[in-house]
PDB file of N, CA and C in Angstrom:
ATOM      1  N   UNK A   1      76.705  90.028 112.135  1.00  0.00           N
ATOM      2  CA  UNK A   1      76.729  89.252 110.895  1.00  0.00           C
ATOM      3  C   UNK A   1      77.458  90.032 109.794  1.00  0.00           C
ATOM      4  N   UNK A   2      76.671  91.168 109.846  1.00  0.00           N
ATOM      5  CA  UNK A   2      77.674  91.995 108.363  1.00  0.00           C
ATOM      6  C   UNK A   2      79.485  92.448 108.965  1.00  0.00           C
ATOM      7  N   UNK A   3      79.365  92.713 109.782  1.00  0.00           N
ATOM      8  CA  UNK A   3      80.512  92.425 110.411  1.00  0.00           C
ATOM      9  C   UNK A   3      81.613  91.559 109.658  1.00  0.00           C
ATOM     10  N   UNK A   4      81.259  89.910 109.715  1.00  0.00           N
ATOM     11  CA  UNK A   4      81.269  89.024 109.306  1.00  0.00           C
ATOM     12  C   UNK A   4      81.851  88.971 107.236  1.00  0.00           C
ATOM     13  N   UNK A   5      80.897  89.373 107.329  1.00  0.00           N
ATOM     14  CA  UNK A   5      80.405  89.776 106.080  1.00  0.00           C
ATOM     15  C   UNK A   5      81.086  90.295 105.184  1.00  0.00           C
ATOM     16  N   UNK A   6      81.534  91.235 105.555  1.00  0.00           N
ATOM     17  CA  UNK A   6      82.626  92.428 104.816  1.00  0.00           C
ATOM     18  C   UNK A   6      83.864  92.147 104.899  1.00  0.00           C
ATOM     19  N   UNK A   7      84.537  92.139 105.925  1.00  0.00           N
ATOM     20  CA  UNK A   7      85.559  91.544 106.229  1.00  0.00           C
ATOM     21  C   UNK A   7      86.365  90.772 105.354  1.00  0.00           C
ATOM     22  N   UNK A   8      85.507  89.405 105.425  1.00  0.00           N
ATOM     23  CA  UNK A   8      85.596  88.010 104.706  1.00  0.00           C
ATOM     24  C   UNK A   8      85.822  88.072 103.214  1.00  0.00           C
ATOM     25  N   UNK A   9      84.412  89.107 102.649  1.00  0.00           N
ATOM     26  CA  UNK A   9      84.360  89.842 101.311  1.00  0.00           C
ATOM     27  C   UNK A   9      85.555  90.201 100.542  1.00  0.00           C
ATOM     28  N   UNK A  10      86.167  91.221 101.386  1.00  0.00           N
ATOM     29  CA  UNK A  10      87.480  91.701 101.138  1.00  0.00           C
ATOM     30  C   UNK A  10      88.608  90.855 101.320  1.00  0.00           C
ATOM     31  N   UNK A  11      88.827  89.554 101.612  1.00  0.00           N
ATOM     32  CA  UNK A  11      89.579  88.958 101.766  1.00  0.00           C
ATOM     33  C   UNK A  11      89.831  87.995 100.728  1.00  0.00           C
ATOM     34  N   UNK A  12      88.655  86.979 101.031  1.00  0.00           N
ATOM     35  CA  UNK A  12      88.360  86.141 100.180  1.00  0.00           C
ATOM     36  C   UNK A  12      86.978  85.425 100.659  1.00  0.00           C
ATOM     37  N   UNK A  13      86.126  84.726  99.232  1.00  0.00           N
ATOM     38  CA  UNK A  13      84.938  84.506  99.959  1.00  0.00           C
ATOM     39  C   UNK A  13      85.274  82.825 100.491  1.00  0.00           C
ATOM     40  N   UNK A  14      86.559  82.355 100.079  1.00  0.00           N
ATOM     41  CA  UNK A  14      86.792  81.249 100.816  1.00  0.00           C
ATOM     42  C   UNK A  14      86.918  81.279 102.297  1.00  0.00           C
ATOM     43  N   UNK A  15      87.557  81.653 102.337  1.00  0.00           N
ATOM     44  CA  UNK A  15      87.588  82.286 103.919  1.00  0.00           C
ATOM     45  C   UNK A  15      86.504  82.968 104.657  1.00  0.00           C
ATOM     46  N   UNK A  16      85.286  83.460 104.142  1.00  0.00           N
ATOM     47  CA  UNK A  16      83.935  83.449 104.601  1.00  0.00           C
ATOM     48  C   UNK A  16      83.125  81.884 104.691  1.00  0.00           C
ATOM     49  N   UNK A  17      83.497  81.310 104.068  1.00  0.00           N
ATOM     50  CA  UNK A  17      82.818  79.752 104.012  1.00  0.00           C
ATOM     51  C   UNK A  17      83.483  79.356 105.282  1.00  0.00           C
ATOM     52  N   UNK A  18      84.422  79.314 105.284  1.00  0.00           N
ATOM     53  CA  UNK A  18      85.642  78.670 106.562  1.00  0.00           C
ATOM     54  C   UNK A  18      84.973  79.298 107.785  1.00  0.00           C
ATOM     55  N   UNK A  19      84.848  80.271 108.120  1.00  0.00           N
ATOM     56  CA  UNK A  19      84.451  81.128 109.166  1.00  0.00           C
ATOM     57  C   UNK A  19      83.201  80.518 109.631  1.00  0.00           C
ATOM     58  N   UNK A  20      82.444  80.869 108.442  1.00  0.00           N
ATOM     59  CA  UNK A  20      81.231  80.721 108.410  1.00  0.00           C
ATOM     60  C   UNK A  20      80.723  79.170 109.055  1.00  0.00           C
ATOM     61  N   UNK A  21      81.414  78.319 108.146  1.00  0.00           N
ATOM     62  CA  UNK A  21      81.400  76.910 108.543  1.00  0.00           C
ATOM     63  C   UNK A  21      81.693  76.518 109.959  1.00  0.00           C
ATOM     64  N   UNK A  22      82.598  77.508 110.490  1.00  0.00           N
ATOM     65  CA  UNK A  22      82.912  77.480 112.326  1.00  0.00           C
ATOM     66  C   UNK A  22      81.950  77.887 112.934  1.00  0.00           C
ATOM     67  N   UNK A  23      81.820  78.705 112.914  1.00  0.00           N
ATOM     68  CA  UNK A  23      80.526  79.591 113.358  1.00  0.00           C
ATOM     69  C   UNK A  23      79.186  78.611 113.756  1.00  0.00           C
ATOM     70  N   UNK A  24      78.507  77.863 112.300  1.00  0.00           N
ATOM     71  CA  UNK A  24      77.625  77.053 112.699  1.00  0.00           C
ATOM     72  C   UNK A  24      77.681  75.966 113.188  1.00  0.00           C
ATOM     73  N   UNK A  25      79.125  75.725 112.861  1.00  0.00           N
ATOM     74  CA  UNK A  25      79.497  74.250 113.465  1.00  0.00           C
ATOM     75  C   UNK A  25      78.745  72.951 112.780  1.00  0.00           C
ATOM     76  N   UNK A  26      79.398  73.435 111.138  1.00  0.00           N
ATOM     77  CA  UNK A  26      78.412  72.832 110.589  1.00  0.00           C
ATOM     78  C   UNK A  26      78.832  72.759 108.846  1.00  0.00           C
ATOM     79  N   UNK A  27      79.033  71.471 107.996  1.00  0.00           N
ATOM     80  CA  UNK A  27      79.676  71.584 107.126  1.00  0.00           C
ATOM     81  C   UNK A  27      79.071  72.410 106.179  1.00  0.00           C
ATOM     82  N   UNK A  28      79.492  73.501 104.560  1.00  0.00           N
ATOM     83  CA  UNK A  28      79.244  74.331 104.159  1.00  0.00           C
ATOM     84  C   UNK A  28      79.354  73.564 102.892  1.00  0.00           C
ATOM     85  N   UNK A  29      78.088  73.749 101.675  1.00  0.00           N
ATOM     86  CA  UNK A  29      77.978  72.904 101.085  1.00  0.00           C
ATOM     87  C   UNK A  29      78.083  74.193  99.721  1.00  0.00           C
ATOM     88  N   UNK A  30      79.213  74.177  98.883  1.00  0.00           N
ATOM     89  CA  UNK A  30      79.383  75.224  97.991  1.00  0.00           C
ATOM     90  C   UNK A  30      79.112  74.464  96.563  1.00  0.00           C
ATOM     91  N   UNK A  31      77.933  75.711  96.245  1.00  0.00           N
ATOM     92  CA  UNK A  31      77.299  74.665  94.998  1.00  0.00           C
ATOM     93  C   UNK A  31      78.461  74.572  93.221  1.00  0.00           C
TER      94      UNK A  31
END
């Protein structure tokens, strides 16, 4: 997960939502 985590962080946290959203297979609801 933090793996995940950091990565994404340093990138952008859009691109943690995106990931993230694959991952669960599952839409990501950004408040």
């Amino acid at each position: 997960i933090f793996e995940k985590i950091i990565p994404c962080a340093i990138i952008t946290p859009l691109d943690c939502f995106w990931e993230g959203s694959k991952l669960i297979d599952d839409p990501v609801h950004v408040p």
